[in-house]
Protein backbone atom coordinates (compact mmCIF):
# COMPACT_ATOMS: atom_id res chain seq x y z
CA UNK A 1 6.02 7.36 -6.62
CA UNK A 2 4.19 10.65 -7.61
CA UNK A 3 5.50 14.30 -5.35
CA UNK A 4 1.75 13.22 -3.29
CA UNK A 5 2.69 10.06 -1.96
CA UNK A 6 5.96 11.64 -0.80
CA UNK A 7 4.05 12.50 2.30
CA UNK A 8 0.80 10.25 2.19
CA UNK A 9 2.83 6.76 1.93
CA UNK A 10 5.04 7.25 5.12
CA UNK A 11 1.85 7.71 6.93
CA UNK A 12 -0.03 4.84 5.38
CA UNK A 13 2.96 2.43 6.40
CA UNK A 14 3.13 3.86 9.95
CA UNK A 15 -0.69 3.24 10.36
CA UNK A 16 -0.14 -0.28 8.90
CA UNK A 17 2.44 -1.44 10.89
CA UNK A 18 1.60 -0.13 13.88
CA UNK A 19 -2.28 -2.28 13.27
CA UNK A 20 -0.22 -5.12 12.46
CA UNK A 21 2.19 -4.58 15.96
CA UNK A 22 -0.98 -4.39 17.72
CA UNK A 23 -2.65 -7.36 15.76
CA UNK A 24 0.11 -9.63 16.72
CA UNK A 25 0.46 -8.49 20.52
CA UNK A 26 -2.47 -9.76 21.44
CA UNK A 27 -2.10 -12.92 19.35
CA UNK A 28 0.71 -13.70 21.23
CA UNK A 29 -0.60 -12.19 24.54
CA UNK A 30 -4.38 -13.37 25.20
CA UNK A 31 -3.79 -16.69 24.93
CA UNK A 32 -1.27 -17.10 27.65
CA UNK A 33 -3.10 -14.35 29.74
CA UNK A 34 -6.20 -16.83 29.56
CA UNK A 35 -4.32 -19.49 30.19
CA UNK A 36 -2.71 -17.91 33.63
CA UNK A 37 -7.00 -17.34 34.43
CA UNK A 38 -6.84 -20.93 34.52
CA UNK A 39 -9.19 -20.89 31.02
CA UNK A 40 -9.69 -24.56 29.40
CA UNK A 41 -8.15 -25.18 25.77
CA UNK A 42 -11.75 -24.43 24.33
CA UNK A 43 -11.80 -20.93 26.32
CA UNK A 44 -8.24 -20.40 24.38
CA UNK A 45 -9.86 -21.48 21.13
CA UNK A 46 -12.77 -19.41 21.38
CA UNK A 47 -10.45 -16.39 22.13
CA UNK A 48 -8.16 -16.71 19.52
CA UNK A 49 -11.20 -17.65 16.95
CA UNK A 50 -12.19 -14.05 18.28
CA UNK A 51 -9.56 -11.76 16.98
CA UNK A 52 -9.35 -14.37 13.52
CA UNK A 53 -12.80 -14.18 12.84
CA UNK A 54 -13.11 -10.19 12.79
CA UNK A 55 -10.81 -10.69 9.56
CA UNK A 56 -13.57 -13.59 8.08
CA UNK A 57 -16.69 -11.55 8.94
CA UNK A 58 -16.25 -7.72 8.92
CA UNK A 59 -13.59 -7.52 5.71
CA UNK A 60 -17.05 -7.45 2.98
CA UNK A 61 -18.44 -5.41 4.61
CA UNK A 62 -15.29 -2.90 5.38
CA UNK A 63 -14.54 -3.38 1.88
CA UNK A 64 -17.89 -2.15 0.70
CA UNK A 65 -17.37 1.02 3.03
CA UNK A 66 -14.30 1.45 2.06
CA UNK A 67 -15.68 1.96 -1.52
CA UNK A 68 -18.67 3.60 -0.22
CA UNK A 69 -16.73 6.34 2.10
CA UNK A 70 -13.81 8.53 2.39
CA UNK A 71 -10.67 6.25 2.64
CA UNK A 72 -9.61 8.91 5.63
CA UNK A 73 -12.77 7.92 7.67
CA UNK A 74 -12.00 4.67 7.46
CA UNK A 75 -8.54 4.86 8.14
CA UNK A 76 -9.88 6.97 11.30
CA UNK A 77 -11.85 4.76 12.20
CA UNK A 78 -9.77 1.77 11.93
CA UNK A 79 -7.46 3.40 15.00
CA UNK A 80 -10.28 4.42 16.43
CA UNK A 81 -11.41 0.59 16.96
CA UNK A 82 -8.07 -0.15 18.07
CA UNK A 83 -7.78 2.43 20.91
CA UNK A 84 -11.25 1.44 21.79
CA UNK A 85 -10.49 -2.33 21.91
CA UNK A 86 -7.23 -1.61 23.70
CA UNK A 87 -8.95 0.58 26.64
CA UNK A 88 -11.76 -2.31 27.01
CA UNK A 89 -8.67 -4.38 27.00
CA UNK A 90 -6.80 -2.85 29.82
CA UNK A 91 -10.23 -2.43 31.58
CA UNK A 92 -11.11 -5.87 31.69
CA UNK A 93 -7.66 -7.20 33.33
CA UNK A 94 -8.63 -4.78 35.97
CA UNK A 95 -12.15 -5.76 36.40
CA UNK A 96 -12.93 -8.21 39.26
CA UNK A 97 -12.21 -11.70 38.11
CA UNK A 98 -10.54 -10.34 34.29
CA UNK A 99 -14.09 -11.85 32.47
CA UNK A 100 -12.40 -13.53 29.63
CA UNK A 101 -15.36 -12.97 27.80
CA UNK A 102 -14.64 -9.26 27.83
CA UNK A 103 -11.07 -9.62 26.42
CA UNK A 104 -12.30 -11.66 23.64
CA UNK A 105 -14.65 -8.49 22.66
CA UNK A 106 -12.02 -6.34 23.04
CA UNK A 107 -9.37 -8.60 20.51
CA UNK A 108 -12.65 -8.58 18.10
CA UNK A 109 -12.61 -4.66 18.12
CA UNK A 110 -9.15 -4.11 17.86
CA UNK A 111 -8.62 -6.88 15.31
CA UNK A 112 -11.69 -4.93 13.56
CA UNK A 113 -9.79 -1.62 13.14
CA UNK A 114 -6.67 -3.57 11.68
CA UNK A 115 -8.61 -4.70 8.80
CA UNK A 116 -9.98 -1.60 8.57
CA UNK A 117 -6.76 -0.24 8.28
CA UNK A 118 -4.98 -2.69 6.43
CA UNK A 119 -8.11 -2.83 3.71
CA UNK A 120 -8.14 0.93 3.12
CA UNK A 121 -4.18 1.19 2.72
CA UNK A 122 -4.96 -1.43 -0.10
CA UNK A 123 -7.13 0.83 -1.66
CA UNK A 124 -5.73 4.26 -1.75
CA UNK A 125 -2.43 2.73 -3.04
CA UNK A 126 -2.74 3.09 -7.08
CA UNK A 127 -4.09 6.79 -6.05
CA UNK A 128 -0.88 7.74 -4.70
CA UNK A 129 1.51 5.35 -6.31
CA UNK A 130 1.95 4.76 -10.21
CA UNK A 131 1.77 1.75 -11.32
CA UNK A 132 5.65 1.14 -12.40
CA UNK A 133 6.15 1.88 -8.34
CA UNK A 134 3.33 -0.64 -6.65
CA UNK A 135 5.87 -3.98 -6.54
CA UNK A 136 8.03 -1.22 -4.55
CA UNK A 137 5.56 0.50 -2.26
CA UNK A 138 3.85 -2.73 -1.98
CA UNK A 139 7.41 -4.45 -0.83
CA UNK A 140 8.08 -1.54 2.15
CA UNK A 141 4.54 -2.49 3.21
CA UNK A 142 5.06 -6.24 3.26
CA UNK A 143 8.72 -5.62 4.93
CA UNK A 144 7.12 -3.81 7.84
CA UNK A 145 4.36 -6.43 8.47
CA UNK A 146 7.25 -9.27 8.17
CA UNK A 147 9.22 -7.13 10.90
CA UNK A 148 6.32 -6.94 13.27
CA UNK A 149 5.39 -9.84 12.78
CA UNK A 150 8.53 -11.47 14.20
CA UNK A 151 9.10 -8.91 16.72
CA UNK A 152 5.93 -7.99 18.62
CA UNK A 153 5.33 -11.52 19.91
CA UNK A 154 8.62 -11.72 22.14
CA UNK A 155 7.88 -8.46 24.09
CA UNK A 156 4.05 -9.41 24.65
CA UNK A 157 4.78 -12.76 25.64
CA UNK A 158 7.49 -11.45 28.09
CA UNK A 159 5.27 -8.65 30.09
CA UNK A 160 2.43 -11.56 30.76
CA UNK A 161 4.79 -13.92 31.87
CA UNK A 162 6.01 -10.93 34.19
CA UNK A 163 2.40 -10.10 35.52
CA UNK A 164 2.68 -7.14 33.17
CA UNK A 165 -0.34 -8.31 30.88
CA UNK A 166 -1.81 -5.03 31.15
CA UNK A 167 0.67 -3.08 29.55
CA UNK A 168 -0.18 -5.13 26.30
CA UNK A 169 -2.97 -3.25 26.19
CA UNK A 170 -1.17 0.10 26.99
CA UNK A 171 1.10 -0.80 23.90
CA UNK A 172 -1.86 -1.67 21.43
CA UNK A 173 -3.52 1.49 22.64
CA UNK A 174 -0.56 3.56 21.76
CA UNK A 175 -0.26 1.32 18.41
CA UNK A 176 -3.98 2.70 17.65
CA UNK A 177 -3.45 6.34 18.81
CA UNK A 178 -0.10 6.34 16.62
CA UNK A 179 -1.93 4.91 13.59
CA UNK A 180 -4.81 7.61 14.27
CA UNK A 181 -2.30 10.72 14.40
CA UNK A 182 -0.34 9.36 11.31
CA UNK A 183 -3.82 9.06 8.78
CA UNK A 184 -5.17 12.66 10.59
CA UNK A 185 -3.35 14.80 8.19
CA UNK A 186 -4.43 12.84 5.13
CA UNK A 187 -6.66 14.37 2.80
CA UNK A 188 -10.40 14.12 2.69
CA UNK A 189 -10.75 11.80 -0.97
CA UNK A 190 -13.75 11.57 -2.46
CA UNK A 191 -15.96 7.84 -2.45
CA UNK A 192 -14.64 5.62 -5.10
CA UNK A 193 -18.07 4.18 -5.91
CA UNK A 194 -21.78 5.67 -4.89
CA UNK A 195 -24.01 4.63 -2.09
CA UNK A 196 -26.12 0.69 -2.46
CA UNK A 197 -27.46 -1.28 -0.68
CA UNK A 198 -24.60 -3.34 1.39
CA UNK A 199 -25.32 -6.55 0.20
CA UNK A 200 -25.33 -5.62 -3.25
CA UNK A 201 -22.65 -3.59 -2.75
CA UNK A 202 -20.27 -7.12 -1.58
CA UNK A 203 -22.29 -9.20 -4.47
CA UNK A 204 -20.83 -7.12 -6.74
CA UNK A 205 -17.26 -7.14 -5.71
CA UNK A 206 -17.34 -11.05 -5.24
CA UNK A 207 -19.14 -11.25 -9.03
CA UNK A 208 -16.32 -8.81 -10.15
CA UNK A 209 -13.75 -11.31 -8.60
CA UNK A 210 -15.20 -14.93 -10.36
CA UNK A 211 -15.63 -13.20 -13.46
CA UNK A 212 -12.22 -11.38 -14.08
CA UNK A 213 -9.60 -14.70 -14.93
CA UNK A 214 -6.39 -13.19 -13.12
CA UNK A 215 -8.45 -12.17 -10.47
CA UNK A 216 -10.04 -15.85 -10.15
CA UNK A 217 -6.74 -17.20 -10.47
CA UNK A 218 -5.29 -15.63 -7.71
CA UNK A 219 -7.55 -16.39 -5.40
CA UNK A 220 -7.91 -20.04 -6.11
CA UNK A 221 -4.12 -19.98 -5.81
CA UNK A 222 -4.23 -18.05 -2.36
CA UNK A 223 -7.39 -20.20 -1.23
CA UNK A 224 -5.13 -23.61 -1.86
CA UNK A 225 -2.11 -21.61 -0.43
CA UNK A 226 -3.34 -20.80 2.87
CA UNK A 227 -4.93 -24.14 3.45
CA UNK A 228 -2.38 -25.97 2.84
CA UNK A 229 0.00 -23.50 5.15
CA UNK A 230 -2.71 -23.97 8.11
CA UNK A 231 -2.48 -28.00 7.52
CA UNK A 232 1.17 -28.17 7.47
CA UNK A 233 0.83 -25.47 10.50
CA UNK A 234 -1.24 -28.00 12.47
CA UNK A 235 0.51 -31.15 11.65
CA UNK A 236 3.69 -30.18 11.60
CA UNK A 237 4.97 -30.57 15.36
CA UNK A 238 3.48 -33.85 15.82
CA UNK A 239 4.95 -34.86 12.54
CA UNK A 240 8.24 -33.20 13.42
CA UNK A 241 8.31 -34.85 16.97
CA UNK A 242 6.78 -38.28 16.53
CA UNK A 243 8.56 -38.36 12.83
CA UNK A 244 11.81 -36.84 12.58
CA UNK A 245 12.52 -36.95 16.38
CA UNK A 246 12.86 -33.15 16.51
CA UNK A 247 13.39 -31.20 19.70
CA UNK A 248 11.05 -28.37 20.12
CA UNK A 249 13.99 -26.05 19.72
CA UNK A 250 14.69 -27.56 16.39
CA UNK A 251 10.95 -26.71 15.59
CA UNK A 252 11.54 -23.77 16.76
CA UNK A 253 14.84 -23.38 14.20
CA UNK A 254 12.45 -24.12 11.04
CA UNK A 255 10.04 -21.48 11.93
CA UNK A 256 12.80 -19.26 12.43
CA UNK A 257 13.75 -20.14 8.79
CA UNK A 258 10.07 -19.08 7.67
CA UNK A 259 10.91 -15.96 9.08
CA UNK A 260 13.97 -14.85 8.10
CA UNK A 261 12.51 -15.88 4.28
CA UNK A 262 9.85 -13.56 4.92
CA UNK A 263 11.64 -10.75 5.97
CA UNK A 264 14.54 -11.09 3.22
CA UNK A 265 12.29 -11.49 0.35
CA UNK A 266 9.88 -8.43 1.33
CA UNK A 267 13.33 -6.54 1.58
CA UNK A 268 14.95 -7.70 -1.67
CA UNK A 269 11.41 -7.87 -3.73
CA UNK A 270 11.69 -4.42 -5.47
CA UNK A 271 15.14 -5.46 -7.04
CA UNK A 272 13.74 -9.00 -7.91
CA UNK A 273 10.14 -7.83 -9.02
CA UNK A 274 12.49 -5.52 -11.61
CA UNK A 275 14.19 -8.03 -13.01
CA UNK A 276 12.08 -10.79 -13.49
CA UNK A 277 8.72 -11.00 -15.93
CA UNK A 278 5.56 -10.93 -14.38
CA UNK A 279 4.73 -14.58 -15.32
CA UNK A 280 7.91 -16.03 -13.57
CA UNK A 281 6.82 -14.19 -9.92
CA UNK A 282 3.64 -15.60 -9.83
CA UNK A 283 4.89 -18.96 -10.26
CA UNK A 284 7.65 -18.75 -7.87
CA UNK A 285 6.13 -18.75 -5.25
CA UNK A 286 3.45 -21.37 -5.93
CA UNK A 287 6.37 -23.64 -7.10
CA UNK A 288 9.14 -22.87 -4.27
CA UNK A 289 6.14 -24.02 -1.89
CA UNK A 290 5.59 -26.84 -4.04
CA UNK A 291 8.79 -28.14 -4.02
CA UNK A 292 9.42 -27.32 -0.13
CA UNK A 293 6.67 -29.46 0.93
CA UNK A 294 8.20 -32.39 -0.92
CA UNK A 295 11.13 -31.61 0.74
CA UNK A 296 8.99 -31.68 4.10
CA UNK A 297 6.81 -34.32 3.70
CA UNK A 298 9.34 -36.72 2.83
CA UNK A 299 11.35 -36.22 5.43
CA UNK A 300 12.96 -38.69 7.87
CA UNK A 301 15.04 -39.16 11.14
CA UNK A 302 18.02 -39.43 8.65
CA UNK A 303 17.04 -36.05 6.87
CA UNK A 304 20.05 -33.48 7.58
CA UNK A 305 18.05 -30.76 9.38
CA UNK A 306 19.63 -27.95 6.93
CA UNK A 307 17.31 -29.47 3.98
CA UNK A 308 14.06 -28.47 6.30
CA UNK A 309 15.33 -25.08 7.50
CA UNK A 310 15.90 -24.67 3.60
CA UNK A 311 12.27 -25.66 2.80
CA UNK A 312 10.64 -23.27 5.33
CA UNK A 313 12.98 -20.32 3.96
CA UNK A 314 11.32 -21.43 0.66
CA UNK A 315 7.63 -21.00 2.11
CA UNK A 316 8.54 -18.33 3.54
CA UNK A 317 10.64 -15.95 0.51
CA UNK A 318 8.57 -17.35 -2.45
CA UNK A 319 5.23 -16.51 -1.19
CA UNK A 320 6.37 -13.23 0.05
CA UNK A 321 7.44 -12.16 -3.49
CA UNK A 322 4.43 -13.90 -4.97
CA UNK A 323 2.47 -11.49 -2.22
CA UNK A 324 3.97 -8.67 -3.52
CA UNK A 325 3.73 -9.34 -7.08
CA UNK A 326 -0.16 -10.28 -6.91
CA UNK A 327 -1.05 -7.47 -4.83
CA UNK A 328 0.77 -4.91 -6.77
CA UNK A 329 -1.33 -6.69 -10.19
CA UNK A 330 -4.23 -6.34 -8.26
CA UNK A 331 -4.49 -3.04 -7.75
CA UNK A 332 -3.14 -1.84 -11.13
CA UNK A 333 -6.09 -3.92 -12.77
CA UNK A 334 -8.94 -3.13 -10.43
CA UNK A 335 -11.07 -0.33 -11.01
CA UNK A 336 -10.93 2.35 -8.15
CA UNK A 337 -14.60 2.00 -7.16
CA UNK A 338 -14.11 -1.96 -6.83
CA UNK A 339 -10.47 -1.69 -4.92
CA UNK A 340 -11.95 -1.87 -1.55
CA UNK A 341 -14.47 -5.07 -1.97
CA UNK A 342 -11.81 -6.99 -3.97
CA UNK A 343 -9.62 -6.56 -1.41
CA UNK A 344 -12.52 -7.46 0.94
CA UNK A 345 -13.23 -10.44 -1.35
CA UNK A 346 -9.58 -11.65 -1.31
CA UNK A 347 -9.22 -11.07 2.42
CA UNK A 348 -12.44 -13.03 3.78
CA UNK A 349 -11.67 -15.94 1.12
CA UNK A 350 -8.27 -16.39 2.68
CA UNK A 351 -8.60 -16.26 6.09
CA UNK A 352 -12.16 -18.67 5.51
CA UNK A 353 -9.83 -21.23 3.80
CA UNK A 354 -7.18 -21.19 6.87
CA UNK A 355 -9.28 -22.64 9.70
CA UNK A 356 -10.68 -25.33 7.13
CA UNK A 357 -7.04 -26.31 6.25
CA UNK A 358 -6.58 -26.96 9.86
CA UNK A 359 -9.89 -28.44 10.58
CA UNK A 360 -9.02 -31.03 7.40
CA UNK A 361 -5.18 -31.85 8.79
CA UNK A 362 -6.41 -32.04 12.51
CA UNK A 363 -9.28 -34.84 10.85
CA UNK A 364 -7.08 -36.52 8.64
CA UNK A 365 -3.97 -36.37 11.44
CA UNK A 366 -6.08 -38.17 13.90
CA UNK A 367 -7.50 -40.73 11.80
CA UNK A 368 -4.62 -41.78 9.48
CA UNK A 369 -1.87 -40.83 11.33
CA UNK A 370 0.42 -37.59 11.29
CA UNK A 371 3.06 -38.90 8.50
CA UNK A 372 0.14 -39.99 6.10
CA UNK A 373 -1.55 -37.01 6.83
CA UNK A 374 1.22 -34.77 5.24
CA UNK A 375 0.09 -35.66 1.98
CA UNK A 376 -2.86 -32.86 2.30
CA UNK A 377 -0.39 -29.72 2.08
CA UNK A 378 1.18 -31.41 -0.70
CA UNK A 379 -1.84 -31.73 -2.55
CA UNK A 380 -3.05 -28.31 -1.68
CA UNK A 381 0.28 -26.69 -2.51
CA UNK A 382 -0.17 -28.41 -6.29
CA UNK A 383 -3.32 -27.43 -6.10
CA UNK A 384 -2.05 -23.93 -5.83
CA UNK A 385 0.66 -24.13 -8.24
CA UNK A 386 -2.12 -25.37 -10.40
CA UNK A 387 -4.16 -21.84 -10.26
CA UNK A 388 -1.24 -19.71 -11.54
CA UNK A 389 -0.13 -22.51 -14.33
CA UNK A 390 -4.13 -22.23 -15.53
CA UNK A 391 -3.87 -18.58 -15.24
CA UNK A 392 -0.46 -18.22 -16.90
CA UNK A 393 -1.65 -21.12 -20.00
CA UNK A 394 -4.71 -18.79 -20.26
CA UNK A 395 -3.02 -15.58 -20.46
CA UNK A 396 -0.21 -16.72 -23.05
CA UNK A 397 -3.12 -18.65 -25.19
CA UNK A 398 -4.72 -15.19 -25.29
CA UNK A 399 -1.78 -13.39 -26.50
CA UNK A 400 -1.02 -15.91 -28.79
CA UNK A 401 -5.01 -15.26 -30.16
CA UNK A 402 -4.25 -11.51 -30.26
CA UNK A 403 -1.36 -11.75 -32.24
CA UNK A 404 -3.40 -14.62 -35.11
CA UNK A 405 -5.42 -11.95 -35.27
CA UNK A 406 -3.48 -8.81 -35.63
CA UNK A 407 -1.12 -10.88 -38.52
């Protein structure tokens, strides 16, 4: 890391896991708080679609501000939305009747200064960190997010099931408030790209995007990723009960597993991302998932329940690394006016491709049956390993052109 980001990184990964506390609070927290207002299973649907669908529809346009603007007003702004959110929050469980309606809003806004947050830190990264030190920087980042991830459920769940659903809202506040007094001191940078029209401004990053191979690779291979991840999500307890016979705390074992692959590959990634080529991280992770899924899909009432805590350490370490490794590429091959939309572009294409890999699995679950159904996140994890084989074929058949031509 350059003598700057001695002092700007610190505060970027404070602001980004605190967002990423706060985001995963009130995951955990509205539903069961909606669920205690006696709200139907489409009222818990719609609220959780609420804080998910801030990331689908506001990360273009974010992007193209975040391109368009100082990086430091964005970042402001980002815990800016989140203390807002937070206070509407708080205000609403003290409202008469707690309108449901009005906590939704409030997950919306605070989910919107998260990917505010989360978008911008994406950005200013190759400004503060060379390029040799992005699979490191990038790591601590994806480490902290891992962390919170696990942790900030088991509190929230905890103060709603204790009538303490309120003081979710005093935590996310303080989560937004922290992230706002850790990006203050930042420097003013100038705006990566100049002022267009909005639309144009998102056209171009998505154009950017198709037409740049690695780019197009990696999202293919992180559109086929996540939706086959959100089909195994959704068929994976009735396939795991009705199945394998599985006891929800065995369920609850595998996800463990995912968990602690998560966290351990985020922490070992610099070492690993230092020893291994470029070409054999991307793949890892497409092909650990690949051949976890097997593993998972195939499995019966005689399976030794090791083998599937083994396969969801898989999904969860290799695409961690792969996570790290991409991002990291990304940045160090993305022009500094285009860093915020192709983050933006990367961001809404993902978390658009999650709800239809659950929408697909919940279809398919219900009309063929829960064991058949496992076949789609095995096809959509080949179909993901497919992207970075394409991308890696193309890459070396370039080289391999270069060099013709140099000799």
């Amino acid at each position: 890391m350059s003598s700057q980001s001695v002092s700007i990184f610190p505060r970027l990964l404070a602001a980004s896991s605190a967002m990423h506390a706060a985001d995963q609070m009130t995951l955990a927290a509205v539903p069961l708080i909606a669920a205690a207002a006696g709200a139907d299973a489409r009222t818990i649907g719609l609220l959780v679609a609420a804080q998910s669908a801030a990331w689908l529809l506001l990360s273009l346009p974010i992007g193209a501000l975040a391109d368009r603007f100082s990086r430091r007003t964005i970042l402001l702004a980002g815990g800016a939305l989140a203390l807002i959110g937070s206070i509407t929050g708080w205000l609403a469980l003290h409202a008469p009747g707690a309108p449901l309606a009005l906590i939704g809003a409030a997950c919306f806004v605070t989910a919107a200064g998260v990917v505010a947050i989360v978008l911008s830190v994406f950005a200013l990264m190759p400004r503060i960190v060379e390029t040799k030190g992005l699979p490191r920087a990038n790591s601590r980042l994806e480490l902290m997010r891992a962390i919170v991830t696990l942790a900030a459920p088991a509190p929230a769940t905890w103060l709603v099931a204790h009538g303490s659903a309120d003081i979710v809202f005093v935590a996310t506040a303080v989560f937004g408030l922290g992230a706002l007094i850790a990006c203050w001191p930042l420097p003013a940078d100038k705006p990566a790209a100049p002022a267009q029209p909005m639309l144009t401004a998102i056209r171009e990053g998505a154009r950017f995007v198709a037409g740049h191979h690695a780019l197009r690779a990696i999202a293919l291979c992180a559109i086929f990723w996540n939706m086959a991840f959100f089909a195994l999500t959704a068929l994976f307890v009735p396939f795991a009960t009705s199945k394998l016979g599985l006891e929800p705390q065995a369920i609850g074992r595998m996800w463990s597993a995912l968990g602690a692959g998560l966290v351990l590959s985020a922490l070992f990634a610099p070492a690993i991302t230092a020893r291994v080529s470029l070409g054999g991280l991307l793949m890892f992770g497409p092909l650990v998932s690949f051949i976890a899924i097997g593993v998972i899909a195939t499995a019966s009432r005689a399976t030794p329940e090791p083998m599937i805590w083994a396969a969801f350490f898989l999904i969860g370490f290799g695409p961690m690394l792969w996570a790290v490794t991409q991002t990291s590429l990304r940045q160090a091959i993305t022009p500094q006016p285009m860093m915020g939309r192709v983050g933006a572009t990367m961001q809404a294409a993902n978390y658009g491709a999650r709800p239809i890999g659950a929408l697909l699995a919940g279809w398919l679950g219900a009309t063929v049956g829960v064991g058949e159904a496992m076949l789609l996140p095995a096809i959509l994890f080949t179909l993901s390993l497919a992207s970075m084989a394409w991308l890696l074929r193309a890459t070396l058949a370039a080289a391999t052109a270069e060099t013709a031509q140099a000799a």
